[in-house]
C-alpha atoms as a PDB file:
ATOM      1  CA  UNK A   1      17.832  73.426   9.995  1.00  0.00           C
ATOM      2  CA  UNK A   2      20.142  75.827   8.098  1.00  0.00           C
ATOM      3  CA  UNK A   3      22.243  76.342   5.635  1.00  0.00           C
ATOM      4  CA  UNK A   4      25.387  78.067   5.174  1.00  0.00           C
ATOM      5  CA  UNK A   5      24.516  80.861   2.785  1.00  0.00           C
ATOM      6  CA  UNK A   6      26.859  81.321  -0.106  1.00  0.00           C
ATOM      7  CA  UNK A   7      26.808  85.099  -1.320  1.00  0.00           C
ATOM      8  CA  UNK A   8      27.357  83.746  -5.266  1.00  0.00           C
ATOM      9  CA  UNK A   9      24.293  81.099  -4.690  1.00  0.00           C
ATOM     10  CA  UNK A  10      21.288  82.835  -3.147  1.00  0.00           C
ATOM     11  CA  UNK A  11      19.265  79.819  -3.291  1.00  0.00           C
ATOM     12  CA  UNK A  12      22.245  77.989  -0.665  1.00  0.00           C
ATOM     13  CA  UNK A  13      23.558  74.284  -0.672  1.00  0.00           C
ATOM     14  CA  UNK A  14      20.385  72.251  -0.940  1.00  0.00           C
ATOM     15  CA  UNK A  15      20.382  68.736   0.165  1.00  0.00           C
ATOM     16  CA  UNK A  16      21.273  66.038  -1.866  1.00  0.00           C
ATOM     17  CA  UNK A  17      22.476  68.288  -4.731  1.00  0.00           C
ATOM     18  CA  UNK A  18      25.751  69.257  -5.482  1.00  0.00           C
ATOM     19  CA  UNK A  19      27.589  66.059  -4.979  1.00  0.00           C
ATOM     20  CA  UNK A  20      30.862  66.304  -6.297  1.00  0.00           C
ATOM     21  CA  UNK A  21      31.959  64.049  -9.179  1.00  0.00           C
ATOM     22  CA  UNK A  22      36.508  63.137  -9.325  1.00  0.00           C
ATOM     23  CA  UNK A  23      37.770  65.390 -12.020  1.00  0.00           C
ATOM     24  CA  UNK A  24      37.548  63.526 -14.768  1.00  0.00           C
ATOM     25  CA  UNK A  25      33.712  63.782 -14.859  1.00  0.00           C
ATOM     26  CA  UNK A  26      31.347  61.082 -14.434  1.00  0.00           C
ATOM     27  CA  UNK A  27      32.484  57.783 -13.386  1.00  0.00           C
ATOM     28  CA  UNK A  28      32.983  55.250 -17.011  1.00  0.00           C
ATOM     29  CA  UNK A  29      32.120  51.893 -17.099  1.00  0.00           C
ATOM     30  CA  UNK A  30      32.532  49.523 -19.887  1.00  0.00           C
ATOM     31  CA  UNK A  31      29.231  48.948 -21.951  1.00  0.00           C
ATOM     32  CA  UNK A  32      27.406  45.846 -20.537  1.00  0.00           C
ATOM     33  CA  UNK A  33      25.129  43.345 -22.948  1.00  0.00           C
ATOM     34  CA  UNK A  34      21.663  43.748 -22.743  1.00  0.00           C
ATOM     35  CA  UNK A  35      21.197  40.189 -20.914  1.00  0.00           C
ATOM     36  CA  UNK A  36      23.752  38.335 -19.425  1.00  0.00           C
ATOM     37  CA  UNK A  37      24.610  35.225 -21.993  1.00  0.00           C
ATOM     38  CA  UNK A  38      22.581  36.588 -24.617  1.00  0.00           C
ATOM     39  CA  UNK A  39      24.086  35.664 -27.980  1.00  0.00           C
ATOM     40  CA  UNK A  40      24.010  37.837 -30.874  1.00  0.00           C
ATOM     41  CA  UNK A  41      22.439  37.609 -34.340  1.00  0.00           C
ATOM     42  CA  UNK A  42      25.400  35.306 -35.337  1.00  0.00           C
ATOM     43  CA  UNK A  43      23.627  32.262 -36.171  1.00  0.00           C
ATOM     44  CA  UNK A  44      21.140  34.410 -38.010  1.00  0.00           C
ATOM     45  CA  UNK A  45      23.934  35.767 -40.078  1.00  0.00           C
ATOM     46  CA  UNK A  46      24.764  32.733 -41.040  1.00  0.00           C
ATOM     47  CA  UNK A  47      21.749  31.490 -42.366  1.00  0.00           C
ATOM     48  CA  UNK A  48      21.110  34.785 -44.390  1.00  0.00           C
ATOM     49  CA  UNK A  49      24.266  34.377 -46.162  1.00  0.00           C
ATOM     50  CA  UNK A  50      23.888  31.124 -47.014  1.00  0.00           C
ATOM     51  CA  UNK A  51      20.083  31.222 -48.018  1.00  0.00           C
ATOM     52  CA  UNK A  52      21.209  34.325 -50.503  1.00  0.00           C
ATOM     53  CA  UNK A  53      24.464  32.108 -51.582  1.00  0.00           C
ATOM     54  CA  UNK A  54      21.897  29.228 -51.902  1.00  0.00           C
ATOM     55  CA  UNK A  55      19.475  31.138 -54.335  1.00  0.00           C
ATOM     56  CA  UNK A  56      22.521  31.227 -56.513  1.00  0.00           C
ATOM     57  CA  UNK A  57      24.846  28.823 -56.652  1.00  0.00           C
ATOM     58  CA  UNK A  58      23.342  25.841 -54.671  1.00  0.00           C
ATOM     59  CA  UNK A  59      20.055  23.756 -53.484  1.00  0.00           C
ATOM     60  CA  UNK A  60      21.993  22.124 -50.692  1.00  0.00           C
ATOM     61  CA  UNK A  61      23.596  25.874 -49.353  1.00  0.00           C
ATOM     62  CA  UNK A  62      20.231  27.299 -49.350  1.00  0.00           C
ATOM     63  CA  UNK A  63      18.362  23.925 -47.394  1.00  0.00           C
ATOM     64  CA  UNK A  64      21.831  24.847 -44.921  1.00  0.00           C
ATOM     65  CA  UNK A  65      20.805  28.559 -44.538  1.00  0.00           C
ATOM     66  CA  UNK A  66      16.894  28.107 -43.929  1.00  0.00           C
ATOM     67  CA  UNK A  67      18.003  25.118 -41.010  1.00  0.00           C
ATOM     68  CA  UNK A  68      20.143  27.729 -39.652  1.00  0.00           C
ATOM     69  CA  UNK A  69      17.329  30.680 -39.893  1.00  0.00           C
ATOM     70  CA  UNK A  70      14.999  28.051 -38.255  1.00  0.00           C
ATOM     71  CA  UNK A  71      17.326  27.471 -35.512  1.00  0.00           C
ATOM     72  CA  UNK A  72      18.242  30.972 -35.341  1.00  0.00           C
ATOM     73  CA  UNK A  73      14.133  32.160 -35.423  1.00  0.00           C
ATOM     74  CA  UNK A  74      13.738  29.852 -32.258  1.00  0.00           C
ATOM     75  CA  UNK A  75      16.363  30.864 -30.467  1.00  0.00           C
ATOM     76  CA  UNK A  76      15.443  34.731 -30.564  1.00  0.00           C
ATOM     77  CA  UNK A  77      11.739  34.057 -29.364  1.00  0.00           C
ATOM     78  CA  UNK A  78      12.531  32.330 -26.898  1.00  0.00           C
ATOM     79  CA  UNK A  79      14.959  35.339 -26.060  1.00  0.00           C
ATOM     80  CA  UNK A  80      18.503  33.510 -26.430  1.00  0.00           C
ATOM     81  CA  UNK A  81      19.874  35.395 -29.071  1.00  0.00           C
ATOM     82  CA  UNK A  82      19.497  38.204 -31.365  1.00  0.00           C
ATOM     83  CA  UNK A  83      18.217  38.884 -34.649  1.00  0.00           C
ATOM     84  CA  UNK A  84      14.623  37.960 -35.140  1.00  0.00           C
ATOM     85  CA  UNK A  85      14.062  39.788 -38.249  1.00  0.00           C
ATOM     86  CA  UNK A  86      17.604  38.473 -40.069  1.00  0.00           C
ATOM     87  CA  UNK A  87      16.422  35.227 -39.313  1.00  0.00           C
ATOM     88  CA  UNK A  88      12.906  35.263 -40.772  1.00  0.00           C
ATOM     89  CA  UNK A  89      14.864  36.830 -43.850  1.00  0.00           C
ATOM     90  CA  UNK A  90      17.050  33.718 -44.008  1.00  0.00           C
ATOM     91  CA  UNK A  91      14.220  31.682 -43.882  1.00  0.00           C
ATOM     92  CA  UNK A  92      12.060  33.273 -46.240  1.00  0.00           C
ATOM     93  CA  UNK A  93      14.801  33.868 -49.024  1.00  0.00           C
ATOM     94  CA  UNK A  94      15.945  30.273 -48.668  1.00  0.00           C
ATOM     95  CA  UNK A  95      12.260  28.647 -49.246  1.00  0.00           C
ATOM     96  CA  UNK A  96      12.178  31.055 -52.114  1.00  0.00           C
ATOM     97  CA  UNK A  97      15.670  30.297 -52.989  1.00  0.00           C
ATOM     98  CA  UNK A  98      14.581  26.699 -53.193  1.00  0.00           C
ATOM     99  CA  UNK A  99      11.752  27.378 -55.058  1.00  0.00           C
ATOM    100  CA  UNK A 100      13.904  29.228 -58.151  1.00  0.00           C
ATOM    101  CA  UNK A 101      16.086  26.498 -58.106  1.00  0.00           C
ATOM    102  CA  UNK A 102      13.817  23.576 -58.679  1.00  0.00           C
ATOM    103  CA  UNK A 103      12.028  26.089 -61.307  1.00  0.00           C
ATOM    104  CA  UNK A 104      15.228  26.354 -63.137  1.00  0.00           C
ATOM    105  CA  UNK A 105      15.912  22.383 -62.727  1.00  0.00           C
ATOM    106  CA  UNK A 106      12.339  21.698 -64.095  1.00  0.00           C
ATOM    107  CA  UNK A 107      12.544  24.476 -66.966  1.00  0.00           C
ATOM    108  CA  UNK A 108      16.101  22.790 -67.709  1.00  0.00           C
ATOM    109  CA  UNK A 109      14.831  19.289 -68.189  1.00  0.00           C
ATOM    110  CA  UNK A 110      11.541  20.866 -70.166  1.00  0.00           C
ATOM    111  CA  UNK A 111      13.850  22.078 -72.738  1.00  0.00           C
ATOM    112  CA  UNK A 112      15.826  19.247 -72.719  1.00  0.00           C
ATOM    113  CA  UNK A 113      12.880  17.476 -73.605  1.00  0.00           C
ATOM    114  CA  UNK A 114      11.203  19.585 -75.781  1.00  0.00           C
ATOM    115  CA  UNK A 115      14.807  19.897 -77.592  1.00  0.00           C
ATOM    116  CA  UNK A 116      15.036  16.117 -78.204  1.00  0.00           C
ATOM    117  CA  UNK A 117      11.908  15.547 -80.264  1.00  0.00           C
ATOM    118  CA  UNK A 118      13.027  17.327 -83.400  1.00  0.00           C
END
């Protein structure tokens, strides 16, 4: 089997190689997700913000951001969304978020107490 023999190319058309590509370059497509229905770290989002907000401002915004880490934590191992590590964050700063707040409330009503005895 031969080849035509190109006097620029002394190594000649090889099979396979050489394919010719439109003008433009390589052909674009539009970038695809990495799994079909695969949601992103939305719901993980969420819950951060509100278990920071919740550290804060309030008890009940922070027990809203560590249900929605929770939900967000199981839905990324079980590969349904994004965000694993955001929503261990959101669940983590919200338990410690509730934490700081009931220290606050208890430290609050200590000095309220020890305030009323003199």
């Amino acid at each position: 089997m031969t080849y035509p023999q190109d006097p620029n190319n002394p190594y000649g058309q090889q099979p396979g190689y050489g394919q010719q590509y439109p003008s433009g370059g390589y052909p674009q497509f539009p970038p695809q997700p990495p799994y079909p229905g695969m949601a992103g770290p939305g719901l993980a989002i969420g819950g951060l913000v509100c278990s920071i907000l919740g550290t804060f401002l309030c008890l009940f915004v922070g027990i809203a951001g560590i249900i929605m880490g929770h939900i967000a934590l199981g839905k990324a191992k079980r590969g349904e969304a994004e965000g694993q590590g955001i929503a261990l964050a959101a669940v983590i700063i919200g338990y410690v978020g509730i934490a700081l707040n009931i220290a606050f409330v208890a430290l609050g009503i200590a000095l309220g107490v020890i305030g009323s005895w003199r």
